[in-house]
PDB file of N, CA and C in Angstrom:
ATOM      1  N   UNK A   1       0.840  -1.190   0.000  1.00  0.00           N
ATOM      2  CA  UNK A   1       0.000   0.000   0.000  1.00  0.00           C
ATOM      3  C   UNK A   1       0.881   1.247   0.000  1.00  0.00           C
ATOM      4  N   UNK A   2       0.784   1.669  -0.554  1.00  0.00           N
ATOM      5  CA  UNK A   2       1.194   3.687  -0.428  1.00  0.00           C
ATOM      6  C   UNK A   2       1.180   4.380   0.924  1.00  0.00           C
ATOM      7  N   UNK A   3       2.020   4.945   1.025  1.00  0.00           N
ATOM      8  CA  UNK A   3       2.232   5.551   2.063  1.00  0.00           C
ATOM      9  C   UNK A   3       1.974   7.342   1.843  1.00  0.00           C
ATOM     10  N   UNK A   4       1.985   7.419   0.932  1.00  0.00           N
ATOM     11  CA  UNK A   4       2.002   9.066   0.521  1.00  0.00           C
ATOM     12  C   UNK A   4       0.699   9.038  -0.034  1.00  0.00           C
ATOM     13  N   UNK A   5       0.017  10.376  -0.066  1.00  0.00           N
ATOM     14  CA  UNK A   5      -1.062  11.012   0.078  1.00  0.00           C
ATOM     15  C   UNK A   5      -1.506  10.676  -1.266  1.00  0.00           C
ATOM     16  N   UNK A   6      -0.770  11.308  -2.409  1.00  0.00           N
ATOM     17  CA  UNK A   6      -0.738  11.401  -3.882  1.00  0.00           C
ATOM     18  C   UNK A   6      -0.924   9.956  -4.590  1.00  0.00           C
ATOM     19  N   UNK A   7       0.223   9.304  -3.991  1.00  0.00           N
ATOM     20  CA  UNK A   7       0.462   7.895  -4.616  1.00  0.00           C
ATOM     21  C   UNK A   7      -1.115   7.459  -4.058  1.00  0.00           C
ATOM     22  N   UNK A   8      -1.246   7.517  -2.698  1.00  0.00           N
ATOM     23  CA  UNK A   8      -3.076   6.778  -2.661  1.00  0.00           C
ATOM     24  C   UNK A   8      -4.146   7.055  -3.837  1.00  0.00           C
ATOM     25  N   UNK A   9      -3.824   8.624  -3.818  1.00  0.00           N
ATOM     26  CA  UNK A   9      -4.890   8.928  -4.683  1.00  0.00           C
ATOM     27  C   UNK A   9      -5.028   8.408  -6.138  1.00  0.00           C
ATOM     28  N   UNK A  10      -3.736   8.232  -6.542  1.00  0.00           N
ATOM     29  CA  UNK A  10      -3.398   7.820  -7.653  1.00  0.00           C
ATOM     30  C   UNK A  10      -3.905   6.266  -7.859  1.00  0.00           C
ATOM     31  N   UNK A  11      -3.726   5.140  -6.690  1.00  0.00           N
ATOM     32  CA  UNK A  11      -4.092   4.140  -6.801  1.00  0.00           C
ATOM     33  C   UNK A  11      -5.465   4.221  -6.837  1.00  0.00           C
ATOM     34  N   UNK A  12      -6.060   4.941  -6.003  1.00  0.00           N
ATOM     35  CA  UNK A  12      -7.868   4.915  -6.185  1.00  0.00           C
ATOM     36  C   UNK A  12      -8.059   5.153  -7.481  1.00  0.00           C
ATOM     37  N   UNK A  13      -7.542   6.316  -8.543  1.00  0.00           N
ATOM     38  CA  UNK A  13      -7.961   6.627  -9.754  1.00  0.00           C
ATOM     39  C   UNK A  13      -7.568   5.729 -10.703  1.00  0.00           C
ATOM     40  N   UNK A  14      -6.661   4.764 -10.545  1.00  0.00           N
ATOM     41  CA  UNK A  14      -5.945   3.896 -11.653  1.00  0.00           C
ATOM     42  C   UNK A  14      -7.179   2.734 -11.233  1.00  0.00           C
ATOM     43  N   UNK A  15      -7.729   2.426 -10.318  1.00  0.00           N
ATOM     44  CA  UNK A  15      -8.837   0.992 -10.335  1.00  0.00           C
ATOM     45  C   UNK A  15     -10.062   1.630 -10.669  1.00  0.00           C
ATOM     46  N   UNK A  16     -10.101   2.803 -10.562  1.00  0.00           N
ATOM     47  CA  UNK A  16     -11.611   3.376 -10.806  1.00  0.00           C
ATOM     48  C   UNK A  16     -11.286   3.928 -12.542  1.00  0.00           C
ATOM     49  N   UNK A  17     -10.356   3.916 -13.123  1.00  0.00           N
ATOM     50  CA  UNK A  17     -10.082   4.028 -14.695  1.00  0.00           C
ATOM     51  C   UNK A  17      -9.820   2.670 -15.180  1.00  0.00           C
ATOM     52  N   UNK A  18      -9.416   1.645 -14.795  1.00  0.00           N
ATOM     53  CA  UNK A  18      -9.616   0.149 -14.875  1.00  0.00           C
ATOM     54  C   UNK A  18     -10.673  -0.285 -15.040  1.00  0.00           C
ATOM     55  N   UNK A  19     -11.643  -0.201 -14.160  1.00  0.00           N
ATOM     56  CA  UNK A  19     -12.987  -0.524 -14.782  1.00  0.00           C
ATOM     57  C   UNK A  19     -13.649  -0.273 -15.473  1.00  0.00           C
ATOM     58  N   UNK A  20     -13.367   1.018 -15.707  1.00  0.00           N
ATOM     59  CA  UNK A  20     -14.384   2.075 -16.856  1.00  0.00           C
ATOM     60  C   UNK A  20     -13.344   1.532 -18.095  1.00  0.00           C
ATOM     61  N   UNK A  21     -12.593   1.835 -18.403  1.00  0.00           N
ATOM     62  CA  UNK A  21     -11.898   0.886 -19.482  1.00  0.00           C
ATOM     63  C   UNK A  21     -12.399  -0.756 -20.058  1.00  0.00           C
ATOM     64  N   UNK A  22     -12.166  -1.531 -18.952  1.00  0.00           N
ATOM     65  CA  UNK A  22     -12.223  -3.145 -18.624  1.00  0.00           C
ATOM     66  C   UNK A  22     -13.769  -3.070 -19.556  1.00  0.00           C
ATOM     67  N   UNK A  23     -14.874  -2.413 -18.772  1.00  0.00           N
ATOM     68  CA  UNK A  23     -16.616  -2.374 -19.490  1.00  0.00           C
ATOM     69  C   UNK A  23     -16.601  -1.974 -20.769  1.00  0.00           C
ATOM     70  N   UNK A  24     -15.934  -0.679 -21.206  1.00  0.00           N
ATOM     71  CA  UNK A  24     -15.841  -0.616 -22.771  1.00  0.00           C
ATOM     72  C   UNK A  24     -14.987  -1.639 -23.526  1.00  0.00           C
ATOM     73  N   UNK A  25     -13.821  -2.246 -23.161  1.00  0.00           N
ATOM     74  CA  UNK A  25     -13.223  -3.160 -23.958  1.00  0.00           C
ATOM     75  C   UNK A  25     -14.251  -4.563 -23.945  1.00  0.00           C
ATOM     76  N   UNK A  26     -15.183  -4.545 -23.130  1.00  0.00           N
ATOM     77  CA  UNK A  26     -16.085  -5.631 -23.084  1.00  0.00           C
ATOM     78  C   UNK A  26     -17.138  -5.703 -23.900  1.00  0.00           C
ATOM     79  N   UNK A  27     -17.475  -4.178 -24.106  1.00  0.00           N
ATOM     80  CA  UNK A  27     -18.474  -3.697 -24.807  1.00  0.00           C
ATOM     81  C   UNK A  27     -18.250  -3.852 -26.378  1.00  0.00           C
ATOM     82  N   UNK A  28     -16.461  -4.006 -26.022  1.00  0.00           N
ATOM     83  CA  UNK A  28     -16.364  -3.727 -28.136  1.00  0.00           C
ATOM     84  C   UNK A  28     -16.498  -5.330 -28.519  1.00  0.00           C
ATOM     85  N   UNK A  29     -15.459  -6.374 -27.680  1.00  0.00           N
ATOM     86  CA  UNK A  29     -15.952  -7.611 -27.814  1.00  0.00           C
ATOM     87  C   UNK A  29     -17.415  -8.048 -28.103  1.00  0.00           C
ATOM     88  N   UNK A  30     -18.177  -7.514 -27.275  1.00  0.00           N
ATOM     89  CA  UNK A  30     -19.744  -8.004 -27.702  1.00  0.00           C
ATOM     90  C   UNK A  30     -19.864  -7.466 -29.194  1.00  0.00           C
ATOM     91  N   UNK A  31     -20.062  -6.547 -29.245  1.00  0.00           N
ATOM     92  CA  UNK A  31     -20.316  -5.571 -30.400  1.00  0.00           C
ATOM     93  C   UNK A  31     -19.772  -6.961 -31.252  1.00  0.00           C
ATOM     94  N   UNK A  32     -18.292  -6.901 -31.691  1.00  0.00           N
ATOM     95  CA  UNK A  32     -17.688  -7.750 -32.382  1.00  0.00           C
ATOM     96  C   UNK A  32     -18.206  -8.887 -32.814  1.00  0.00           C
ATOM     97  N   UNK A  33     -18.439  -9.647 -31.882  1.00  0.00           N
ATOM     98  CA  UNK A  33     -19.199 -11.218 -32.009  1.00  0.00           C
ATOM     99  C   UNK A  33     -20.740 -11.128 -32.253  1.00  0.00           C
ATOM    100  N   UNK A  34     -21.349  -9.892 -32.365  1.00  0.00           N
ATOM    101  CA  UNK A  34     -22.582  -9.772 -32.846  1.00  0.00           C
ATOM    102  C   UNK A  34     -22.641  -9.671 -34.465  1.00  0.00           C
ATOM    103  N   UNK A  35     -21.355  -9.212 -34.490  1.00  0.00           N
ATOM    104  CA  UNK A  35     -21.092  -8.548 -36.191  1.00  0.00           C
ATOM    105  C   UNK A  35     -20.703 -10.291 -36.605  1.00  0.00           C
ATOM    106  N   UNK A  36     -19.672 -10.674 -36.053  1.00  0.00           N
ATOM    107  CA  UNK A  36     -19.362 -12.039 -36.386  1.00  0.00           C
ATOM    108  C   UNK A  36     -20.283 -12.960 -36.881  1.00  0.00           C
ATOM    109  N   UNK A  37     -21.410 -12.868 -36.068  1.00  0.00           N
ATOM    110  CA  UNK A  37     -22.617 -13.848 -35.727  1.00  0.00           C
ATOM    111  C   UNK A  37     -23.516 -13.581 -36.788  1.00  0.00           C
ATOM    112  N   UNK A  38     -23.820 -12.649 -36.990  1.00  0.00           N
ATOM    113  CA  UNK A  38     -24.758 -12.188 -38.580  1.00  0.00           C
ATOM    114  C   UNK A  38     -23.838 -12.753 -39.763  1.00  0.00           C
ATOM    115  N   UNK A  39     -22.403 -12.459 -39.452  1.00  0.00           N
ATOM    116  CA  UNK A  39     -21.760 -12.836 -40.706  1.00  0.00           C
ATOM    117  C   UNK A  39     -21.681 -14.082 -40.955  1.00  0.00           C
ATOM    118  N   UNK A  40     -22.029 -15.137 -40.373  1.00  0.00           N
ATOM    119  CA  UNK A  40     -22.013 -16.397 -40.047  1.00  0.00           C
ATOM    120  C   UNK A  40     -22.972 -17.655 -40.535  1.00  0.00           C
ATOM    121  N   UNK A  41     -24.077 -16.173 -40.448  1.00  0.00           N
ATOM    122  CA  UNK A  41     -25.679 -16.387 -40.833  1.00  0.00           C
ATOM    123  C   UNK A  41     -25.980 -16.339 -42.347  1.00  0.00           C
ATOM    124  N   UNK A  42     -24.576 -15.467 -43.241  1.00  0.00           N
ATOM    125  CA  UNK A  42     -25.134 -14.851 -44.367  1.00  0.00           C
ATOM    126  C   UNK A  42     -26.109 -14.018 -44.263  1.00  0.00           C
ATOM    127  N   UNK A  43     -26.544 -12.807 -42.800  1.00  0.00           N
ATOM    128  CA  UNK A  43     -26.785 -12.077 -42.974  1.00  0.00           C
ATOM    129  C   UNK A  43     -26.373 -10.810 -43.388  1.00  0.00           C
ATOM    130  N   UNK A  44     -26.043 -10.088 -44.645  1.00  0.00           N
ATOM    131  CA  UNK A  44     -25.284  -8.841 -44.433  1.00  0.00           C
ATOM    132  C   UNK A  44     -25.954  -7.436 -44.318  1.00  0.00           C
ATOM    133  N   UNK A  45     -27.303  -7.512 -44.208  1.00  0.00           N
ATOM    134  CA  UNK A  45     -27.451  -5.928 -43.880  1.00  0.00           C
ATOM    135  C   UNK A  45     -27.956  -6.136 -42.558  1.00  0.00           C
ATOM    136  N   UNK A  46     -27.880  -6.994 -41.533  1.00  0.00           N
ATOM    137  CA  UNK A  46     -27.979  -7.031 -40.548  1.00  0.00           C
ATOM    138  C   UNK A  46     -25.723  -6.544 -39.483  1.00  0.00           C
ATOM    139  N   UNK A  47     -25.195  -7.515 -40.562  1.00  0.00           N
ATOM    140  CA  UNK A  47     -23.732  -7.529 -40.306  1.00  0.00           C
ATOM    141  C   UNK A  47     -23.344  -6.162 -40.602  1.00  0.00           C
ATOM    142  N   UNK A  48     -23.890  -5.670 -41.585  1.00  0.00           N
ATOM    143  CA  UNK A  48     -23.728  -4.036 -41.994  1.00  0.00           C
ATOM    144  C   UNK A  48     -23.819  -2.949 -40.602  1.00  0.00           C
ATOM    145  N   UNK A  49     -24.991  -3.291 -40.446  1.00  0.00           N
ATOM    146  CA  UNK A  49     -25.624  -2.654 -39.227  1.00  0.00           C
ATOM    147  C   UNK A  49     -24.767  -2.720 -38.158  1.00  0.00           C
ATOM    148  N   UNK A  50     -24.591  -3.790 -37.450  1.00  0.00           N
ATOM    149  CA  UNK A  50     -24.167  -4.037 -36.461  1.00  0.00           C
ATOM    150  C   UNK A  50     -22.582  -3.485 -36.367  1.00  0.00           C
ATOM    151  N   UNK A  51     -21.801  -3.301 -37.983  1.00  0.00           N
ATOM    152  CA  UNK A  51     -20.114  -2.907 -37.763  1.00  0.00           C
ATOM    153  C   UNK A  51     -20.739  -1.616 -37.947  1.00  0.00           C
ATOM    154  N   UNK A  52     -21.222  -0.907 -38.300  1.00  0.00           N
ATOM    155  CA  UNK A  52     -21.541   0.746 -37.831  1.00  0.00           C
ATOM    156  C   UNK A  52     -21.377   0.882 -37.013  1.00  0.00           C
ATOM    157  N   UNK A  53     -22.226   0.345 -35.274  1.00  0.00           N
ATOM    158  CA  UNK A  53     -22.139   0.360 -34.593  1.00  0.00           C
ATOM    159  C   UNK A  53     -20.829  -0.094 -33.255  1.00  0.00           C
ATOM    160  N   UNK A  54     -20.056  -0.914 -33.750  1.00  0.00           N
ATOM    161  CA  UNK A  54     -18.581  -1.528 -33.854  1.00  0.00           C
ATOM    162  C   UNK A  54     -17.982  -0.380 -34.288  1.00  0.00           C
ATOM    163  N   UNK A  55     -17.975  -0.062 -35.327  1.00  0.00           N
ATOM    164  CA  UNK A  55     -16.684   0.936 -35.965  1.00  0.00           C
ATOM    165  C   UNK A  55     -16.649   2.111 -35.315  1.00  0.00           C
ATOM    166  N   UNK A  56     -18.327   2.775 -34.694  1.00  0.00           N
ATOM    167  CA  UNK A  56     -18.431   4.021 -33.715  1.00  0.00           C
ATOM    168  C   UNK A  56     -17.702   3.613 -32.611  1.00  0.00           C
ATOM    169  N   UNK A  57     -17.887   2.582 -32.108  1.00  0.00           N
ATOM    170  CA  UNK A  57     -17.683   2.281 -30.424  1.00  0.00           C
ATOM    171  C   UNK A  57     -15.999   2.377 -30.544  1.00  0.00           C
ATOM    172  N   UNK A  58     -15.299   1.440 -31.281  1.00  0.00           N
ATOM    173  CA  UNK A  58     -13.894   1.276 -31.210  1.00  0.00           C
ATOM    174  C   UNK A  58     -13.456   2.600 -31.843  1.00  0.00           C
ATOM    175  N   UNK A  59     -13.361   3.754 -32.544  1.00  0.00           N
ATOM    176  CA  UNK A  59     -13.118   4.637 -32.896  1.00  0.00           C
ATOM    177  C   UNK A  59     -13.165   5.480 -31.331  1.00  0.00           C
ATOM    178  N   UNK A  60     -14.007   5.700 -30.932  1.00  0.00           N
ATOM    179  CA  UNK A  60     -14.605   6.135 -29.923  1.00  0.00           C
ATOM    180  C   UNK A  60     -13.222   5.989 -28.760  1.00  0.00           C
ATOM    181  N   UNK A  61     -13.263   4.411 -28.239  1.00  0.00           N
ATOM    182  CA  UNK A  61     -12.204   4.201 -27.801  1.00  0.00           C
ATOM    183  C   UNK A  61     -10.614   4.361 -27.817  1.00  0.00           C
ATOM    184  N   UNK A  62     -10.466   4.536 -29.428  1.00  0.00           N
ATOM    185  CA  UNK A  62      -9.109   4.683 -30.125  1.00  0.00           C
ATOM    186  C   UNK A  62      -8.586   6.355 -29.439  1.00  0.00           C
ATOM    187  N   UNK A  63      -9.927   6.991 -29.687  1.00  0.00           N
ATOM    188  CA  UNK A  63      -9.495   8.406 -29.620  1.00  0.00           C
ATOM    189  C   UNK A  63      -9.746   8.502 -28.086  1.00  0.00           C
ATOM    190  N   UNK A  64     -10.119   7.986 -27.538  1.00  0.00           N
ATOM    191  CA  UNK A  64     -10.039   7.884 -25.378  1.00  0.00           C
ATOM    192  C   UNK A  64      -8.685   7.471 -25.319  1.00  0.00           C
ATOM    193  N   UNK A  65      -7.949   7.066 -26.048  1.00  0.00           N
ATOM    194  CA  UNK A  65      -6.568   6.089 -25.803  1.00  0.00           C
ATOM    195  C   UNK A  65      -7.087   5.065 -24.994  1.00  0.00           C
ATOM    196  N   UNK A  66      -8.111   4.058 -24.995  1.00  0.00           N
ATOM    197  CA  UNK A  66      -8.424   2.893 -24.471  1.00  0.00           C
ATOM    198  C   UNK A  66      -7.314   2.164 -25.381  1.00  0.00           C
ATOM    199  N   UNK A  67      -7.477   2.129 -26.276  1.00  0.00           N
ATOM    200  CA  UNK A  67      -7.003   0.974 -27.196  1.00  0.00           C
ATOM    201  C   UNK A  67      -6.210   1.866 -28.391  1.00  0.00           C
ATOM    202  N   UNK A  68      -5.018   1.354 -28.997  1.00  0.00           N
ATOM    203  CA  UNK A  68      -4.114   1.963 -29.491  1.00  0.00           C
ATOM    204  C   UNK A  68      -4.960   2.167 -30.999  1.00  0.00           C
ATOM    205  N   UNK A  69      -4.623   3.618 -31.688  1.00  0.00           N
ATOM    206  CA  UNK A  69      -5.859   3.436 -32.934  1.00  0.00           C
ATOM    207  C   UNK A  69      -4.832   2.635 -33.953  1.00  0.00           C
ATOM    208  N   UNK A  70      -4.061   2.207 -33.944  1.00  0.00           N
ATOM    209  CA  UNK A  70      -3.449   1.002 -34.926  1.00  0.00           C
ATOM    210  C   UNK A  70      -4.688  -0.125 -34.787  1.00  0.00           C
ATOM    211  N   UNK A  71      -4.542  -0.549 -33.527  1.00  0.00           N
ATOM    212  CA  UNK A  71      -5.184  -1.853 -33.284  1.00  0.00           C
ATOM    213  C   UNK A  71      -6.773  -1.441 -33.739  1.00  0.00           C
ATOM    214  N   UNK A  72      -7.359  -0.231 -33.473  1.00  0.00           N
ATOM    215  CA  UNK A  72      -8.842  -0.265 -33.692  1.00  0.00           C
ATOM    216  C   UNK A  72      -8.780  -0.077 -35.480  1.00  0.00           C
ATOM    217  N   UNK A  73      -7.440   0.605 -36.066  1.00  0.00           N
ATOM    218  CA  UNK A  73      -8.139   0.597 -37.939  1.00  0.00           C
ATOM    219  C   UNK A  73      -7.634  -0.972 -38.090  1.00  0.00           C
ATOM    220  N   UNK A  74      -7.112  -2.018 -37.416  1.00  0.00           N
ATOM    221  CA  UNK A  74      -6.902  -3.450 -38.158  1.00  0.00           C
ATOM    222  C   UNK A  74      -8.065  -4.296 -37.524  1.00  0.00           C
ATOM    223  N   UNK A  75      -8.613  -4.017 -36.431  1.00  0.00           N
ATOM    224  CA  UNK A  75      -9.926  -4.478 -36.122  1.00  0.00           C
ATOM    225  C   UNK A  75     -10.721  -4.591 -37.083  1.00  0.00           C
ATOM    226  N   UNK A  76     -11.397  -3.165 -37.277  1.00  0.00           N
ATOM    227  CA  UNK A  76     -12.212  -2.722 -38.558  1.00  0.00           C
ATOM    228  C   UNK A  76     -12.391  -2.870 -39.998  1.00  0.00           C
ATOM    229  N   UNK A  77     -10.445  -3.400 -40.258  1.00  0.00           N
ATOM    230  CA  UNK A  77     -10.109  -3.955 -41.681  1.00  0.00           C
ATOM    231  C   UNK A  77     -10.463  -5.627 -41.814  1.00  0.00           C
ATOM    232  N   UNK A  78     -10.409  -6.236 -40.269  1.00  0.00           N
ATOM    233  CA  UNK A  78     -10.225  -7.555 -40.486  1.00  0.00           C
ATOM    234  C   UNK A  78     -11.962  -7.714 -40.551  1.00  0.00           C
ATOM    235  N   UNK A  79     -12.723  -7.081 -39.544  1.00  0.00           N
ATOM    236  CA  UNK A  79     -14.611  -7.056 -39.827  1.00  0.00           C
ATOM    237  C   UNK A  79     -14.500  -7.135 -41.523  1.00  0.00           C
ATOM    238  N   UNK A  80     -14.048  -5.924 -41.531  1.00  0.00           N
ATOM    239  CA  UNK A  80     -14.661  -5.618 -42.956  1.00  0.00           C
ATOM    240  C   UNK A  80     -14.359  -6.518 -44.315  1.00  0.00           C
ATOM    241  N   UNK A  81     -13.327  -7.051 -44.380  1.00  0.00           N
ATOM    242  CA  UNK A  81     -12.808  -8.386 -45.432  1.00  0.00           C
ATOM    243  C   UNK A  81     -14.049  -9.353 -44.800  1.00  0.00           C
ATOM    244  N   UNK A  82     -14.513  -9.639 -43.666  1.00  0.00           N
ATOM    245  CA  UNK A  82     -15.551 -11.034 -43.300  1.00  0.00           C
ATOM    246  C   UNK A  82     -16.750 -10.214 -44.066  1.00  0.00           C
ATOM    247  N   UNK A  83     -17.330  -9.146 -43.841  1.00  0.00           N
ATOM    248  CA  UNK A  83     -18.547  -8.611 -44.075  1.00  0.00           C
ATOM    249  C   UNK A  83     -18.776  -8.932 -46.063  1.00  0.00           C
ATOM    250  N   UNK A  84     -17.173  -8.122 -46.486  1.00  0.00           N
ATOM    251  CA  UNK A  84     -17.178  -8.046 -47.401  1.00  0.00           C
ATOM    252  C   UNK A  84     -17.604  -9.751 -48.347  1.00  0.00           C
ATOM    253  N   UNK A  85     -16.640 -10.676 -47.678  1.00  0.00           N
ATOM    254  CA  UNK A  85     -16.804 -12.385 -48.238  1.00  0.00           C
ATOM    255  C   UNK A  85     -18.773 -12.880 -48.484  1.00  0.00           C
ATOM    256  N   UNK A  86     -19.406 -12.178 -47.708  1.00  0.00           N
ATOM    257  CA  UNK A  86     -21.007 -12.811 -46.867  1.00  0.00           C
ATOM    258  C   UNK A  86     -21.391 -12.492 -48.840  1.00  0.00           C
ATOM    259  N   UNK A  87     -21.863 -13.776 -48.896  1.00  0.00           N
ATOM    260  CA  UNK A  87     -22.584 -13.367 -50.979  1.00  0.00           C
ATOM    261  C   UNK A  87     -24.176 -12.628 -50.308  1.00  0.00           C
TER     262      UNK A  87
END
């Protein structure tokens, strides 16, 4: 445990930014496997739909610095080659 005033505070704000992080990176996973799951189906204007909503959320995140925006435009490239394959 911390002994200094600052460093405490700092630990309270690093678990209370951990979680709020941890729920959106959870949030993009779902998102993801919803898009997956239509694509799976040969649904694509359902799969359409659903990476709109994917591509807002992880963008979203990229620019919070949750997630590095390298990793969120190869996310979005790798959706989009599956979306693109669905006849």
């Amino acid at each position: 445990m911390p002994n200094i005033v600052s460093a405490e505070k700092r630990l309270r704000q690093s678990i209370k930014r951990n979680l709020a992080n941890r729920k959106i990176k959870s949030t993009l996973n779902t998102l993801r496997k919803r898009v997956l799951k239509f694509a799976s189906l040969n649904e694509k204007e359902n799969a359409c739909e659903a990476f709109k909503k994917y591509s807002s959320a992880i963008d979203k995140a990229a620019r919070k610095s949750i997630i590095h925006a390298n990793k969120a435009a190869n996310k979005k490239s790798s959706l989009m080659l599956v979306i693109s394959k669905i006849s």
